[in-house]
Protein backbone atom coordinates (compact mmCIF):
# COMPACT_ATOMS: atom_id res chain seq x y z
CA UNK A 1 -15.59 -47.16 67.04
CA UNK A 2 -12.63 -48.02 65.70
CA UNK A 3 -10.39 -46.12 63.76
CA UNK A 4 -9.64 -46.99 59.91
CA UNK A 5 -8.98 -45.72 56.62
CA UNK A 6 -11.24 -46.03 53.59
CA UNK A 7 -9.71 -47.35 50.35
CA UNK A 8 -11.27 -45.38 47.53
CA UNK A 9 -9.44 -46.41 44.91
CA UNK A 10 -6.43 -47.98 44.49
CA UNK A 11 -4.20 -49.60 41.30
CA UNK A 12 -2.13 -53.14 40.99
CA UNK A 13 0.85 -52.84 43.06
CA UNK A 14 -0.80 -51.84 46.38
CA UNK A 15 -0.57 -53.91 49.64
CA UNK A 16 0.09 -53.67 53.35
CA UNK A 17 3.85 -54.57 54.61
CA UNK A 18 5.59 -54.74 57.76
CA UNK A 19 8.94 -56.46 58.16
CA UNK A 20 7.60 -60.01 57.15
CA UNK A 21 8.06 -63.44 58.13
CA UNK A 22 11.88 -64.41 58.45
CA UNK A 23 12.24 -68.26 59.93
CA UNK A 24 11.08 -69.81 57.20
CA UNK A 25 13.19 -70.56 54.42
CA UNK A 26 13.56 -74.42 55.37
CA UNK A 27 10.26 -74.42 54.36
CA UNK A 28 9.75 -72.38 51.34
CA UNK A 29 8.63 -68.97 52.02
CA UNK A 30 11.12 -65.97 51.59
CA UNK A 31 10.89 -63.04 53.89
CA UNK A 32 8.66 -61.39 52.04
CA UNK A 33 7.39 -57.54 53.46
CA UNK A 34 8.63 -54.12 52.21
CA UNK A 35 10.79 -54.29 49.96
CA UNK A 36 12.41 -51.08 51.02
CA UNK A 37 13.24 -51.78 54.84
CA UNK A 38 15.01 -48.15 54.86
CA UNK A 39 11.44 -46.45 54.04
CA UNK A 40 10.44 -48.68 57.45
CA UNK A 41 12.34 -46.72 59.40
CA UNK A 42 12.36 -43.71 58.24
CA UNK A 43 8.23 -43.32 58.02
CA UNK A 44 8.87 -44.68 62.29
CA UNK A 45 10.99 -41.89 62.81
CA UNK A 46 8.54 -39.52 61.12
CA UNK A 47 5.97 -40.48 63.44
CA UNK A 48 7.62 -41.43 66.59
CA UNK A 49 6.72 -44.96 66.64
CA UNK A 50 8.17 -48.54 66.04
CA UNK A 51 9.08 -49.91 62.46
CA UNK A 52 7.34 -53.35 63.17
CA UNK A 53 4.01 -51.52 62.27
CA UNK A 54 2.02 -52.25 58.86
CA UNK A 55 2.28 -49.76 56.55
CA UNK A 56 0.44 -49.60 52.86
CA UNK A 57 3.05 -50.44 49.95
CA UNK A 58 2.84 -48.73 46.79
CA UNK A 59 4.93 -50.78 44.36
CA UNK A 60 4.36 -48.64 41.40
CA UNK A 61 0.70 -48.01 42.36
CA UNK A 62 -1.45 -45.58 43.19
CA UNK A 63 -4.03 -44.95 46.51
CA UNK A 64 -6.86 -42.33 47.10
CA UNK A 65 -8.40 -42.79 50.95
CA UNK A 66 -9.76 -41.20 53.94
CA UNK A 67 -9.40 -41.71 57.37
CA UNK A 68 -12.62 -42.34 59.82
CA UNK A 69 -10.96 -40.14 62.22
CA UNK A 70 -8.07 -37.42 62.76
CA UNK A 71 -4.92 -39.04 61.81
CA UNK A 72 -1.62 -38.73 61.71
CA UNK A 73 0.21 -40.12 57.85
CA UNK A 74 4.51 -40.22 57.27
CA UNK A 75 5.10 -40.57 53.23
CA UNK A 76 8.51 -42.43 52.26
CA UNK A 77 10.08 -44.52 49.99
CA UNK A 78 10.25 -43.63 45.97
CA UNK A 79 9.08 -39.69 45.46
CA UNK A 80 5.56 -39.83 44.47
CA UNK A 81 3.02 -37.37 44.04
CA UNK A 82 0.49 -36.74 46.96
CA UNK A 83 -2.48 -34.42 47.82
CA UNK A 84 -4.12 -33.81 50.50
CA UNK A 85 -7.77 -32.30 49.49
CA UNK A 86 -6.46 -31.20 46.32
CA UNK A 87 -3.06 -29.43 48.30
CA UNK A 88 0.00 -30.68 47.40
CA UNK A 89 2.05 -32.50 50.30
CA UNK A 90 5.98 -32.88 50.37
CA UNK A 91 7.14 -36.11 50.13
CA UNK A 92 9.64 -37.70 52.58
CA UNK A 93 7.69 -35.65 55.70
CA UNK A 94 4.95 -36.21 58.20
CA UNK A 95 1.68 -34.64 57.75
CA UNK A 96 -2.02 -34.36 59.54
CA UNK A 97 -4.63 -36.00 58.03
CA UNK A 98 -7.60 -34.37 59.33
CA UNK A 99 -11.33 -36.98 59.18
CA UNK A 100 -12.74 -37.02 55.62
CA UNK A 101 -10.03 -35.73 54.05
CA UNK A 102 -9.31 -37.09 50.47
CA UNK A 103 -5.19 -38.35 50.62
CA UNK A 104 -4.25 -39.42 46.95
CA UNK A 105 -0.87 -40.46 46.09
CA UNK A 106 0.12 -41.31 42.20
CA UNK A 107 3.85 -42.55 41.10
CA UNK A 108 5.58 -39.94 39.58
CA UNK A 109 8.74 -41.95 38.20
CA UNK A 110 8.01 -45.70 39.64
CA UNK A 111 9.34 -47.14 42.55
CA UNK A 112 8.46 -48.23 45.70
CA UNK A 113 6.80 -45.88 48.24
CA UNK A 114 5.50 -46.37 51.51
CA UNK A 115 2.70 -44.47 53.57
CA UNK A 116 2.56 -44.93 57.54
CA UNK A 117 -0.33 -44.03 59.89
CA UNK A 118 -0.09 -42.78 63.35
CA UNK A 119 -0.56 -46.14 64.95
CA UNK A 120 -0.02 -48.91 62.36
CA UNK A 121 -2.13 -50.64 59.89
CA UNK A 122 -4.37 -53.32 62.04
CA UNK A 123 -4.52 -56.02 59.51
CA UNK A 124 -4.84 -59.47 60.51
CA UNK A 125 -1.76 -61.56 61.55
CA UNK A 126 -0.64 -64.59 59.70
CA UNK A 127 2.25 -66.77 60.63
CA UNK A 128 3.38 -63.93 62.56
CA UNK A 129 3.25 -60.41 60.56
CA UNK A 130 0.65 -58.32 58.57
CA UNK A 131 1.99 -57.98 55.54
CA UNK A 132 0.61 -59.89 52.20
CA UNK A 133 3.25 -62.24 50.73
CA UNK A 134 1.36 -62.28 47.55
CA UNK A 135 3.13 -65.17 46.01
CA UNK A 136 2.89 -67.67 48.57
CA UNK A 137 -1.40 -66.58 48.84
CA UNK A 138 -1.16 -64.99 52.28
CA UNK A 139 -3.48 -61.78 52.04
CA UNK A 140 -4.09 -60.25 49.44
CA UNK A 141 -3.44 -57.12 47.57
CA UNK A 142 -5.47 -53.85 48.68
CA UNK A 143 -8.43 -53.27 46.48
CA UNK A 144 -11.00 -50.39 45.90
CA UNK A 145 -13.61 -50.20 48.88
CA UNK A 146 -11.47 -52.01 51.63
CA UNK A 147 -11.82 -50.57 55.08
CA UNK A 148 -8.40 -51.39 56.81
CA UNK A 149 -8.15 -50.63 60.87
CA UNK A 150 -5.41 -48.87 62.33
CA UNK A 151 -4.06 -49.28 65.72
CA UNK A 152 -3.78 -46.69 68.63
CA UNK A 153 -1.41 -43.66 68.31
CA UNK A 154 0.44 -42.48 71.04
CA UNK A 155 2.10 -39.48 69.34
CA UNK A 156 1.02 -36.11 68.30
CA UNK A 157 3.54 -34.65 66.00
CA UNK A 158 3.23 -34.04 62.26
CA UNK A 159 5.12 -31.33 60.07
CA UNK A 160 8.52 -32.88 60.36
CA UNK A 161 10.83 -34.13 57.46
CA UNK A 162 14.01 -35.84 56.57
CA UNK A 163 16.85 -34.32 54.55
CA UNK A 164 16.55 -35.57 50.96
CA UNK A 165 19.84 -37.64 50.09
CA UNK A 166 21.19 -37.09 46.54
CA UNK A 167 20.85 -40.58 44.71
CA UNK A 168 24.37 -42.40 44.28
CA UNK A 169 23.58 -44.79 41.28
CA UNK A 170 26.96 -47.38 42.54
CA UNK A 171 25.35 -50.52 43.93
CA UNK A 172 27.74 -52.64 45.63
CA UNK A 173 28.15 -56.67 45.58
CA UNK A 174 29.99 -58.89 47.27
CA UNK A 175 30.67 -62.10 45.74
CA UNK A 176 28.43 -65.34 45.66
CA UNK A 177 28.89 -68.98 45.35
CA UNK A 178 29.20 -68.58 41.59
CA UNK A 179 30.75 -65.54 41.14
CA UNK A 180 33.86 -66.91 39.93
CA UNK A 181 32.15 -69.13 37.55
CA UNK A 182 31.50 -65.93 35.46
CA UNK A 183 35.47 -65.39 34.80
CA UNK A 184 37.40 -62.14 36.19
CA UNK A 185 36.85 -60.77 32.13
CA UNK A 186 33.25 -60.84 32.34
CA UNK A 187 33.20 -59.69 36.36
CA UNK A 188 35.64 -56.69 35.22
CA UNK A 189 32.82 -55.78 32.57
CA UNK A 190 30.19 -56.20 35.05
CA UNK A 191 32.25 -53.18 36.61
CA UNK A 192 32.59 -51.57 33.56
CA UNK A 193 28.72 -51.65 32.08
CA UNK A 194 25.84 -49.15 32.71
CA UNK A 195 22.78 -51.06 33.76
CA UNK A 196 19.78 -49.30 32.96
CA UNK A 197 16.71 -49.99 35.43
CA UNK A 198 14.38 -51.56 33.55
CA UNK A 199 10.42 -51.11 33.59
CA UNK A 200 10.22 -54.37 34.42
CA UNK A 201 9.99 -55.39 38.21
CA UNK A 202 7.82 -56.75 40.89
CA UNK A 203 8.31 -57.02 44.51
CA UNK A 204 10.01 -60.39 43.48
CA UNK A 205 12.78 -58.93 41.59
CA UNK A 206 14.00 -56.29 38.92
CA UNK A 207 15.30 -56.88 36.11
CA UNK A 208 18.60 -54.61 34.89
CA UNK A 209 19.70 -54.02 31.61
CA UNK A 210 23.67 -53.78 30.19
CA UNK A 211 24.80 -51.82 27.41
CA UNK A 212 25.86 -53.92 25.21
CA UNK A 213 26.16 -58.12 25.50
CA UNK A 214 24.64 -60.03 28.62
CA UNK A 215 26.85 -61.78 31.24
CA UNK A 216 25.29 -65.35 30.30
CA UNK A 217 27.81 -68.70 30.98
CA UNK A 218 27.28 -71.98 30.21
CA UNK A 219 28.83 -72.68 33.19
CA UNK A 220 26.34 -71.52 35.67
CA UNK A 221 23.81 -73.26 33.66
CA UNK A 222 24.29 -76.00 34.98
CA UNK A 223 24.58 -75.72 38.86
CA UNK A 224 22.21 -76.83 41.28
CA UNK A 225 19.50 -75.43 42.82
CA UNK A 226 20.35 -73.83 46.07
CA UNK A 227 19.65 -70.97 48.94
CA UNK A 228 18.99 -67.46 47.37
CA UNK A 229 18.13 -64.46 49.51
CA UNK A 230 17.47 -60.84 48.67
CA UNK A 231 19.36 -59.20 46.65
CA UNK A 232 21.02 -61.64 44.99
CA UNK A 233 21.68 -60.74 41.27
CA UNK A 234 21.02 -63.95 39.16
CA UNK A 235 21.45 -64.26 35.24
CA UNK A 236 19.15 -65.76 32.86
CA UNK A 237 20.06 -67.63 30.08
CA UNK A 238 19.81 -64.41 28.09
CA UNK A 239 22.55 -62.62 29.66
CA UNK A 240 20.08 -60.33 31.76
CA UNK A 241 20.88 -59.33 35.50
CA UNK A 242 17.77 -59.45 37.95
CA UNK A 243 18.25 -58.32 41.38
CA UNK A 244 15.69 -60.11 43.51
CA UNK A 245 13.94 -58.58 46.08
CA UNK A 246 11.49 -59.24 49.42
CA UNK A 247 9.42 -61.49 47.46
CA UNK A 248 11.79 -63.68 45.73
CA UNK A 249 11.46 -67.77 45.56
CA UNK A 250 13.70 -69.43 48.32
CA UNK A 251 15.81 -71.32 45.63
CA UNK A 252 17.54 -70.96 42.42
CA UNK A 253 19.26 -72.30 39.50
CA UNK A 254 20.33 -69.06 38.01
CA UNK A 255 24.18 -68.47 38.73
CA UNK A 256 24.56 -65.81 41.00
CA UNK A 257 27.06 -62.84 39.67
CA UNK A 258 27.04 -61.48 42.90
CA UNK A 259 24.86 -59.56 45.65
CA UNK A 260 23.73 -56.24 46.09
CA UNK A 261 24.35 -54.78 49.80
CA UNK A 262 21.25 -54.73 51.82
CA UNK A 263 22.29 -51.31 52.29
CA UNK A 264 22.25 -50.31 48.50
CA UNK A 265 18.74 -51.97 47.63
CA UNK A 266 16.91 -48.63 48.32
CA UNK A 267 18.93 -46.94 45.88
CA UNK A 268 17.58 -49.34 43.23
CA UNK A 269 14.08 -49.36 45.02
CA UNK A 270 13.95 -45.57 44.67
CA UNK A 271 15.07 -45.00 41.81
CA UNK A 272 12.45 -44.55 37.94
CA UNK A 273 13.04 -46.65 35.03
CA UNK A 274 15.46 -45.40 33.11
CA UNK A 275 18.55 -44.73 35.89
CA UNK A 276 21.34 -46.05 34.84
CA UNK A 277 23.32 -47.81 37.94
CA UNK A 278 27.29 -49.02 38.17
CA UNK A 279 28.11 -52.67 39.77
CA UNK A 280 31.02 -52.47 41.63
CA UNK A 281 32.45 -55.12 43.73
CA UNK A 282 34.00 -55.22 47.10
CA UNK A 283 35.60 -57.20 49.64
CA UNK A 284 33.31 -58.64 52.70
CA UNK A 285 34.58 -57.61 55.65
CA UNK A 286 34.36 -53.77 54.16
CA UNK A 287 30.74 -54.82 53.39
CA UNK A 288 30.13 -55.77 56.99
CA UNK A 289 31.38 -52.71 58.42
CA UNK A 290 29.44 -50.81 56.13
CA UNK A 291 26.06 -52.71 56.65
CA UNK A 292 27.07 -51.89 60.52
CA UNK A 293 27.48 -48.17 59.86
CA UNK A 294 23.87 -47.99 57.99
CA UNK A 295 22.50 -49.68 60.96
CA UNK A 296 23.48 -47.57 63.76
CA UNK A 297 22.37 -44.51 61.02
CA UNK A 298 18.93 -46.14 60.68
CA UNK A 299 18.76 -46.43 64.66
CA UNK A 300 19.61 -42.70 65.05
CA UNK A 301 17.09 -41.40 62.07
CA UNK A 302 14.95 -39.53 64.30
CA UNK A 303 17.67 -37.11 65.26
CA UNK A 304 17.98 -36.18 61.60
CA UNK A 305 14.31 -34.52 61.81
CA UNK A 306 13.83 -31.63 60.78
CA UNK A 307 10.68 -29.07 60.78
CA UNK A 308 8.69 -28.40 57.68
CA UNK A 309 8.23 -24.89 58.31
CA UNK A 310 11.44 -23.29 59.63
CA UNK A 311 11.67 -20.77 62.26
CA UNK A 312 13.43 -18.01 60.60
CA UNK A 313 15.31 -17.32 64.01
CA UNK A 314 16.48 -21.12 63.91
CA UNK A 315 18.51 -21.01 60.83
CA UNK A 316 22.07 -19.78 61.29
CA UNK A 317 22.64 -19.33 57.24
CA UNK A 318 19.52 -17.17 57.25
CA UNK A 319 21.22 -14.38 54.87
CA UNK A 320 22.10 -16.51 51.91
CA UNK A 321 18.55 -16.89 51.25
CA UNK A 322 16.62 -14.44 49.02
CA UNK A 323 14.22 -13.26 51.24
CA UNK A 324 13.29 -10.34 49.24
CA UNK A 325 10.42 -11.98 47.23
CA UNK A 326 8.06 -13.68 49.55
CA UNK A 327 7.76 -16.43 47.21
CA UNK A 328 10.81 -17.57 46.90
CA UNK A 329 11.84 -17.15 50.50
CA UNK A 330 8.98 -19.02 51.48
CA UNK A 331 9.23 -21.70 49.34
CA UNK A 332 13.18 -21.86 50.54
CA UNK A 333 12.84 -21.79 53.94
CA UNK A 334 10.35 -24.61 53.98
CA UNK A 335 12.76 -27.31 51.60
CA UNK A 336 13.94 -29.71 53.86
């Protein structure tokens, strides 16, 4: 029989993603998959397997399942709340999810998470990867009562976690093909703005907003349509910033101010309406050697793991914990 989880409910937003389909700009599809290519890697780690599985996207949604058989289940991306059963789950970790159990996850400030199974999501392959590129109409987004397969697993470990990073709210361009259209007063206020994450976003882009005026030109009104990838940070005639994202078109007329660093998108991904981010621009070559510096830290995330429950005997620092009220001890030594 083969193995699969049971979609019992699930809300707008919700799809399965891999890495997607690059190749195919020439011909008008984007990249598409998860938008957070970080989460990828780190729900791999969790589980011991390769990030070129499917995995289900939650895009602001929310899931309830069960699995036909024992599983195992990583949860990544943007904090969300999850139960397992009715028990609460850490976020960020690896976890068993025994047959029947009842997993429900629920956004708890928006964002994109990401939940992995043992063994990949089996869904069927189109133009060369699982995942739904929902503007182009190739799958389709997961809906209430789906059965979805999932592949082999080969491992056997659950209970493991990665260290929670504090968020840094600086995302960091580089400069496009317009940027210099926009004039070094308005790029130097660019700097100099908050821009708030707005409520508004999709998988195709999201939308910032500056305190005070926009950043529109007349200028860059006027270009021609050309190559845009993600995260790109285009601006409407209305002054607004939109960083685009997995699902964006392949080509634009919006001037672009400048682009994000592949490496900063998860901060933006990650982050609830409402965070306030700072633009800050720097020179390419420093954003090369810092896209090479994430990747060799995404390559090594598995010797970052560490276990849920910690052997007492294990941790060097063991007497600056309060270990006098088993509550709080417990609940300390098992942070991660």
């Amino acid at each position: 029989m083969t193995r699969a989880i049971t979609i019992h409910a699930a809300s707008p937003g919700v799809s399965v993603q891999d890495k997607g389909r690059p190749g195919y700009l020439a011909q008008g599809l984007s990249r598409g998959g998860a938008a957070d290519l970080l989460a990828l890697a780190e729900g791999a780690a969790l589980l011991g397997q390769s990030d070129d599985l499917a995995v289900l996207e939650l895009a602001g949604g929310a899931i309830t399942l069960s699995a036909s058989d024992d599983m195992r289940v990583a949860l990544t991306g943007a904090d969300m709340r999850a139960t397992l059963d009715g028990a609460p789950l850490v976020w960020g970790a690896s976890h068993a999810l025994p047959k029947g159990a009842v997993l429900k996850i629920s956004p708890s400030r928006g964002g994109f998470g990401y939940v992995h199974l043992g063994g990949g999501l089996d869904a069927p392959v189109q133009m060369g990867a699982r995942g739904a590129h929902l503007a182009a109409g190739l799958g389709q987004a997961v809906q209430t009562g789906d059965t979805i397969a999932v592949g082999p697993d080969t491992g056997h470990r659950t209970g493991l976690c990665l260290p929670a990073a504090a968020l840094d709210t600086t995302l960091r361009l580089v400069p496009s093909l317009q940027t210099a259209l926009f004039g070094d007063a308005a790029l130097a206020r660019l700097e100099a703005t908050p821009l708030t994450k707005d409520a508004r976003g999709n998988r195709m882009g999201q939308r910032l907003v500056p305190e005070g005026e926009g950043f529109a030109t007349e200028t860059g009104l006027s270009i021609l349509s050309e190559t845009i990838v993600p995260g790109d940070v285009q601006i409407t005639g209305d002054g607004m910033p939109y960083v685009l994202l997995s699902e964006c078109q392949t080509t634009g007329g919006y001037p672009r101010i400048g682009t994000v660093l592949p490496a900063d998108l998860p901060k933006l991904l990650r982050a609830g309406p409402g965070t306030v981010f700072r633009a800050r621009f720097i020179p390419l070559d420093e954003a090369a050697a810092l896209e090479r510096a994430e990747a060799k830290r995404r390559a090594g995330l598995s010797r970052s793991l560490q276990p849920l429950l910690r052997d007492p005997r294990d941790i060097p620092d063991l007497l600056r914990y309060q270990l006098v009220s088993g509550v709080t001890a417990g609940n300390e030594l098992e942070e991660c």
